[in-house]
N, C-alpha and C. Protein backbone atom coordinates (compact mmCIF):
# COMPACT_ATOMS: atom_id res chain seq x y z
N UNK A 1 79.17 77.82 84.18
CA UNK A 1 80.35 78.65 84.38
C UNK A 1 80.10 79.66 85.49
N UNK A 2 80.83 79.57 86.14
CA UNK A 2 81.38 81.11 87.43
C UNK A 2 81.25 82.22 86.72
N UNK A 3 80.79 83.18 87.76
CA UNK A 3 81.42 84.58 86.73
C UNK A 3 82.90 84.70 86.50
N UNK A 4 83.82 84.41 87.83
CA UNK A 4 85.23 84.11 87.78
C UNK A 4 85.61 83.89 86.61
N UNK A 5 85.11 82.76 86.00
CA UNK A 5 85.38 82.29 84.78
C UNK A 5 85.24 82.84 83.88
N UNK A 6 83.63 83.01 83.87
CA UNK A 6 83.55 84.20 82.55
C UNK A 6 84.42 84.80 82.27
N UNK A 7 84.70 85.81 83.42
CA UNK A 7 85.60 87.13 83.05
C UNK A 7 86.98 86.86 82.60
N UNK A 8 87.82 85.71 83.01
CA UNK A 8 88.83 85.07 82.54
C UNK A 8 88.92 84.71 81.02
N UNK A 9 88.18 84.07 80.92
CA UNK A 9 87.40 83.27 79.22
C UNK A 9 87.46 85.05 78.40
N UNK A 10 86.50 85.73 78.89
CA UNK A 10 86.39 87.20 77.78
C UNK A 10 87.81 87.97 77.98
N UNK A 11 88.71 87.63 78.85
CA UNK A 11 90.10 88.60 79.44
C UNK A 11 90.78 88.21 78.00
N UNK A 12 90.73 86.61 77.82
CA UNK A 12 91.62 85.89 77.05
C UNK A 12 90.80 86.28 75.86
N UNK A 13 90.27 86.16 75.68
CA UNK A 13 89.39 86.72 74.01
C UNK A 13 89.86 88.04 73.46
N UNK A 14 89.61 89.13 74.54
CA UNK A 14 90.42 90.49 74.70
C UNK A 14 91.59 90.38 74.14
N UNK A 15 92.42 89.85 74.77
CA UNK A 15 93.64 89.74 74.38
C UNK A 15 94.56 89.36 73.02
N UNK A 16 93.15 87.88 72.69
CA UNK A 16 93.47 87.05 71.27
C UNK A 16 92.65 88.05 70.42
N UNK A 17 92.11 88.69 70.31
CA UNK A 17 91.66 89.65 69.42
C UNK A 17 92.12 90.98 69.21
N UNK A 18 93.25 91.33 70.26
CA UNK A 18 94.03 92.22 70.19
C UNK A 18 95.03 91.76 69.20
N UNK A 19 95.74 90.33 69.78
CA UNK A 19 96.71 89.91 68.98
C UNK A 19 96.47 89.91 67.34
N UNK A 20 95.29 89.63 67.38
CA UNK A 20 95.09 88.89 66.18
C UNK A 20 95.02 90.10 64.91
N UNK A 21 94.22 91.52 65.49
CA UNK A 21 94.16 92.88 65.20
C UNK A 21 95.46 93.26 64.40
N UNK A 22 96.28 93.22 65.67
CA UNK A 22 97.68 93.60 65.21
C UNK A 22 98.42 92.81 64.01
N UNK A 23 98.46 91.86 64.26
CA UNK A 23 98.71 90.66 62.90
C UNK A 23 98.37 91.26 61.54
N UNK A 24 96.53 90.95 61.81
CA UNK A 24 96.13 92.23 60.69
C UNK A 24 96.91 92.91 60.01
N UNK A 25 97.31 93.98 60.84
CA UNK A 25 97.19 95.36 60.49
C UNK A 25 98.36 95.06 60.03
N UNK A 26 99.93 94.70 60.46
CA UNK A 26 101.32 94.19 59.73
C UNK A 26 100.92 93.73 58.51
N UNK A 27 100.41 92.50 58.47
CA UNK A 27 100.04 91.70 57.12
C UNK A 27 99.55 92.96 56.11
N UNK A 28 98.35 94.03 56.51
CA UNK A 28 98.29 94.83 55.24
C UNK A 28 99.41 95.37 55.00
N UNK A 29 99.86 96.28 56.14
CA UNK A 29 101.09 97.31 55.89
C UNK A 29 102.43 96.60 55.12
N UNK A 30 102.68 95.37 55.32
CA UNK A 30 103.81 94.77 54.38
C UNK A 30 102.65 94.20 52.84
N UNK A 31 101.59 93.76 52.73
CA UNK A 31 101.27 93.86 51.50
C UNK A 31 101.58 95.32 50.86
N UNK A 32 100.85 96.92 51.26
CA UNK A 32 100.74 97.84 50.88
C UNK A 32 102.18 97.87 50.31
N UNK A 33 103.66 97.67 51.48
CA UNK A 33 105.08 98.46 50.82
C UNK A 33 105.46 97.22 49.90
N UNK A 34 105.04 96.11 49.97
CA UNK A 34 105.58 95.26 48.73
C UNK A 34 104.76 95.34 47.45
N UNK A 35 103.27 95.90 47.44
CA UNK A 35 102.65 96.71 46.32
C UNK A 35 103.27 97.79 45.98
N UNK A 36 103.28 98.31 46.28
CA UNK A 36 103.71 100.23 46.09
C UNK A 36 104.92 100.32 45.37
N UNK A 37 104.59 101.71 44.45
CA UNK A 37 105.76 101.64 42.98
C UNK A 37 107.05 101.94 44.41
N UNK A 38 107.66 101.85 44.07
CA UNK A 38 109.62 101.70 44.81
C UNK A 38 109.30 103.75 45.18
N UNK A 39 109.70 103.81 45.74
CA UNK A 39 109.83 105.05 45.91
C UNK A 39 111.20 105.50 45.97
N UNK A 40 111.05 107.31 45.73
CA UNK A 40 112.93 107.22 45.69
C UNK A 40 114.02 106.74 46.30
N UNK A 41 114.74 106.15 45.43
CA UNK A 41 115.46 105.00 46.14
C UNK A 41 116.76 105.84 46.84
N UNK A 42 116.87 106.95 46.20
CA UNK A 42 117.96 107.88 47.27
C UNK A 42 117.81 108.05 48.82
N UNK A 43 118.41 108.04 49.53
CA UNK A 43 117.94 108.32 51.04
C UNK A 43 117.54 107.43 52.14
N UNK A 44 117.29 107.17 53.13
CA UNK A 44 116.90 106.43 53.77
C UNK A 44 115.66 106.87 54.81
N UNK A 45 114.15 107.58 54.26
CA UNK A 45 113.35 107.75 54.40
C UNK A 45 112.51 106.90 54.78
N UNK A 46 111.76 106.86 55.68
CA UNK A 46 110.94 105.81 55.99
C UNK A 46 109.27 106.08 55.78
N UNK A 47 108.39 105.14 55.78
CA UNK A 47 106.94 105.08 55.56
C UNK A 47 106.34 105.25 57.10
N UNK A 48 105.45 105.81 57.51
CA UNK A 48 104.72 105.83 58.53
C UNK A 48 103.23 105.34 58.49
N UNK A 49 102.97 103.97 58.85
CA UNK A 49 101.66 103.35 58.57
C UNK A 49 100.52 104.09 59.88
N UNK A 50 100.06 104.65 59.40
CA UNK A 50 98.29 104.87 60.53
C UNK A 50 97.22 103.68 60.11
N UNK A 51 96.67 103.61 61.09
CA UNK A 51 95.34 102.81 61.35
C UNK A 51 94.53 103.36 62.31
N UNK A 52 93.39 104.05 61.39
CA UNK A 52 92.50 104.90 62.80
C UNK A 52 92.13 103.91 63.92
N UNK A 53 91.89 104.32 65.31
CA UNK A 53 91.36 103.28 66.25
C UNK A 53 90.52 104.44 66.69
N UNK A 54 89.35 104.32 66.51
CA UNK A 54 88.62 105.57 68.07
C UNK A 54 88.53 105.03 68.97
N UNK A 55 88.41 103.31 69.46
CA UNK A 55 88.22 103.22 70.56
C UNK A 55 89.60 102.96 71.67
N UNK A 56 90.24 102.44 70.54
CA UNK A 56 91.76 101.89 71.36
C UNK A 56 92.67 103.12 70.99
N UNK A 57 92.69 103.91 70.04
CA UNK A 57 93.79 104.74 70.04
C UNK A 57 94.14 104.16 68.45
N UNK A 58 94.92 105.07 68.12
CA UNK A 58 95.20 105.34 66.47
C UNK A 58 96.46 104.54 66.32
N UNK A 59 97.01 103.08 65.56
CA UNK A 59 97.87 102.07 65.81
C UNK A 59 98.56 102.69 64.70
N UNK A 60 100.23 102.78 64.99
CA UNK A 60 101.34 103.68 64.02
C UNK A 60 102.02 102.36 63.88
N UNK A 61 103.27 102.39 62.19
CA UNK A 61 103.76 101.45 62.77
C UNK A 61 104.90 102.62 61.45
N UNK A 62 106.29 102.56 61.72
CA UNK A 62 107.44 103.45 61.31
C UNK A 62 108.45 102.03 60.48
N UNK A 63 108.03 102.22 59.37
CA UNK A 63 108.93 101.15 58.21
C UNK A 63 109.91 101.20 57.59
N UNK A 64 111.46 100.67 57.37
CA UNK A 64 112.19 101.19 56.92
C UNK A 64 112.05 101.00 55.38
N UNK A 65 112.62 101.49 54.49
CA UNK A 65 112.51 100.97 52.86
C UNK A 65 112.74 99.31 53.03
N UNK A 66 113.98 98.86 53.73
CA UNK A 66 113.56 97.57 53.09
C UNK A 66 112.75 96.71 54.03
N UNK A 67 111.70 97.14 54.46
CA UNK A 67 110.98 96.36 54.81
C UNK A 67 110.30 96.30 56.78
N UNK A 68 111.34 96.57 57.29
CA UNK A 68 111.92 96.28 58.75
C UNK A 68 111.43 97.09 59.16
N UNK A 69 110.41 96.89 60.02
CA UNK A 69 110.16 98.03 61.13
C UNK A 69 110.57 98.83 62.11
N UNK A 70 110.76 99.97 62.10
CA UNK A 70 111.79 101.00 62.85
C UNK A 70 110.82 101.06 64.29
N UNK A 71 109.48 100.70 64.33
CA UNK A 71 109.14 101.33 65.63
C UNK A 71 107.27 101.39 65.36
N UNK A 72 106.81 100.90 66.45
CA UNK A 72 105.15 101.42 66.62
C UNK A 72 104.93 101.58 67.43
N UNK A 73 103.18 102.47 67.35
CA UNK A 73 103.18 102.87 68.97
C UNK A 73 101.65 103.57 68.78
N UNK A 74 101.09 103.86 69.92
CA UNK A 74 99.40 103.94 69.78
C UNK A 74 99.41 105.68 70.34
N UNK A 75 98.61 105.87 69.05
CA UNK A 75 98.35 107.64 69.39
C UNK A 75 97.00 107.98 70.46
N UNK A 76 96.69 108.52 71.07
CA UNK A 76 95.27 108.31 72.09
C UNK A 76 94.55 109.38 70.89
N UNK A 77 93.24 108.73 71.08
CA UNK A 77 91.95 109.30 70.03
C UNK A 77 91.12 110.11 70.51
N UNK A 78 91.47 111.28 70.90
CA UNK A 78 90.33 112.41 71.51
C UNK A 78 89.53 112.30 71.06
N UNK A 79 88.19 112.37 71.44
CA UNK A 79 87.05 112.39 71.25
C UNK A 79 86.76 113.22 70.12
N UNK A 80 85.66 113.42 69.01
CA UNK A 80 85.26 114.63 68.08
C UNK A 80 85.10 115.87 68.69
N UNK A 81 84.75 115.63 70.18
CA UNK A 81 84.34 117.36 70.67
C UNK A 81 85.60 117.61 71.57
N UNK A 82 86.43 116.75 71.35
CA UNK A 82 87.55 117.11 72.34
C UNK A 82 87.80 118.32 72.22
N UNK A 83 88.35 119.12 73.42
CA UNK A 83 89.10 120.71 73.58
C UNK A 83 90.23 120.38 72.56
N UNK A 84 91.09 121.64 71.76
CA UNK A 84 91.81 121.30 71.36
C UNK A 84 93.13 120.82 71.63
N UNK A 85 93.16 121.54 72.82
CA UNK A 85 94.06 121.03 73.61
C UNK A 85 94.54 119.56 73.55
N UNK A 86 93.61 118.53 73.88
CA UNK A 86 93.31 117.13 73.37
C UNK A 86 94.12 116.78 72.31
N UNK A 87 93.53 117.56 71.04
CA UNK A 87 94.10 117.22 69.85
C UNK A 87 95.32 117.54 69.76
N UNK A 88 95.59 118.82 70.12
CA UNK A 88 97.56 118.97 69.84
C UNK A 88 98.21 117.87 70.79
N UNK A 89 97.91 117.35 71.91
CA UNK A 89 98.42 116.52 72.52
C UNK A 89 98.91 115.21 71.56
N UNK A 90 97.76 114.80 70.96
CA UNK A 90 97.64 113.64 70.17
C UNK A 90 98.95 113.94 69.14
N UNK A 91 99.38 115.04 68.65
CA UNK A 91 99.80 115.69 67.43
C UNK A 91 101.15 115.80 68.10
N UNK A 92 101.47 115.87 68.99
CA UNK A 92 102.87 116.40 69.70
C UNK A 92 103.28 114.74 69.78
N UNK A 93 102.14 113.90 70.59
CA UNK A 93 102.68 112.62 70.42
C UNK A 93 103.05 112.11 69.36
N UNK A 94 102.26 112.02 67.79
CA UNK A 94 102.74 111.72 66.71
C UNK A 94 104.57 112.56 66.59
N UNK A 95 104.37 113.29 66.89
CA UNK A 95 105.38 114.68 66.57
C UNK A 95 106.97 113.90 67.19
N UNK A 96 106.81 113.22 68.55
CA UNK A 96 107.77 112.74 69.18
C UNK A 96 108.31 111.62 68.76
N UNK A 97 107.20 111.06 68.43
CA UNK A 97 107.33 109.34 67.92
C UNK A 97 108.48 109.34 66.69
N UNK A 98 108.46 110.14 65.78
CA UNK A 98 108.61 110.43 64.50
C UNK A 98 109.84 111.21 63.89
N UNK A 99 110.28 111.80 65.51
CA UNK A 99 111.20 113.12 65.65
C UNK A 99 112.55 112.29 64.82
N UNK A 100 113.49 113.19 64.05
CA UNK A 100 114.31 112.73 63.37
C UNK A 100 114.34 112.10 62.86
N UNK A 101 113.55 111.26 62.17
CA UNK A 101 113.58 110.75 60.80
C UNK A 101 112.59 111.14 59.86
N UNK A 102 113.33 111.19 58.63
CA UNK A 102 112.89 111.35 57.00
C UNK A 102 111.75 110.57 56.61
N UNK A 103 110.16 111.07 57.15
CA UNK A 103 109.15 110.41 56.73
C UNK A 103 108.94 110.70 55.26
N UNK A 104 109.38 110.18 54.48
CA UNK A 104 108.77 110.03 52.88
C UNK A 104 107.15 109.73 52.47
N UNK A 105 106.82 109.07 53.02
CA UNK A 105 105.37 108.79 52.97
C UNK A 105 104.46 108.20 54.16
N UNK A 106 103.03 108.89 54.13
CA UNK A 106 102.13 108.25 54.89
C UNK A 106 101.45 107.36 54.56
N UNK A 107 100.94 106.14 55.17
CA UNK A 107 99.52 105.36 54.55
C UNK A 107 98.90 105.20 55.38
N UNK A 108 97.45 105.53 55.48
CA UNK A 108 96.63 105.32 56.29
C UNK A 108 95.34 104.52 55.91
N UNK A 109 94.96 103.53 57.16
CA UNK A 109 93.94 102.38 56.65
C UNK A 109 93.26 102.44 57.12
N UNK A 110 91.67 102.09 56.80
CA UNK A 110 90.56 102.80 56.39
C UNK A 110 90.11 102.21 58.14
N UNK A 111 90.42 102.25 58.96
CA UNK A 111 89.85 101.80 60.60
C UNK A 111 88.72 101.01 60.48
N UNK A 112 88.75 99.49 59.74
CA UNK A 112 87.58 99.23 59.77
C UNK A 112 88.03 97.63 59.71
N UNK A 113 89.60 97.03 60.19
CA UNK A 113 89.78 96.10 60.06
C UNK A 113 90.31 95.33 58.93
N UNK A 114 90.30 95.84 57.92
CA UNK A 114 90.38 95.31 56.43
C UNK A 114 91.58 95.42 55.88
């Protein structure tokens, strides 16, 4: 093999392991809301799924009760010693993503693939 190649061959791996990530992470988040006791059924509140990423960024995904996804989107993962600055950034982004609607609940999964 070329290096050409190589790098093509690992581009596409990149990619199918991104895909495949994401798949993942849906498949839990619709097991979790088709486990989970019903929550109040008044309102039209939605679930906000997290999945830590430190290296790619923190994967959101915004669920409606019945099921349907309202919206996802990747939070950037400041570093542990980040300025704080960093961090409210991250926090303003969650903040925007999220703006006007009735988050009823969070779930967050344990960043480890599972």
């Amino acid at each position: 093999l070329s290096w050409r190649h190589g790098d093509v061959w690992f581009s596409a791996q990149v990619a199918r392991a991104k895909t495949v990530a994401v798949a993942c992470f849906a498949e839990n988040v619709r097991r979790l809301l088709v486990a989970a006791p019903p929550l109040d059924t008044a309102g039209s509140g939605v679930v906000v799924a997290l999945d830590p990423g430190f290296r790619h960024g923190h994967k959101a995904a915004v669920v409606r009760r019945d099921g349907t996804c309202a919206g996802a989107f990747v939070l950037p993962a400041p570093p542990e010693d980040a300025p704080a600055a960093a961090i409210d950034a991250a926090a303003a982004a969650f903040d925007r993503n999220v703006a006007g609607l009735e988050v009823v609940a969070i779930a967050v999964g344990d960043g480890q693939n599972s």
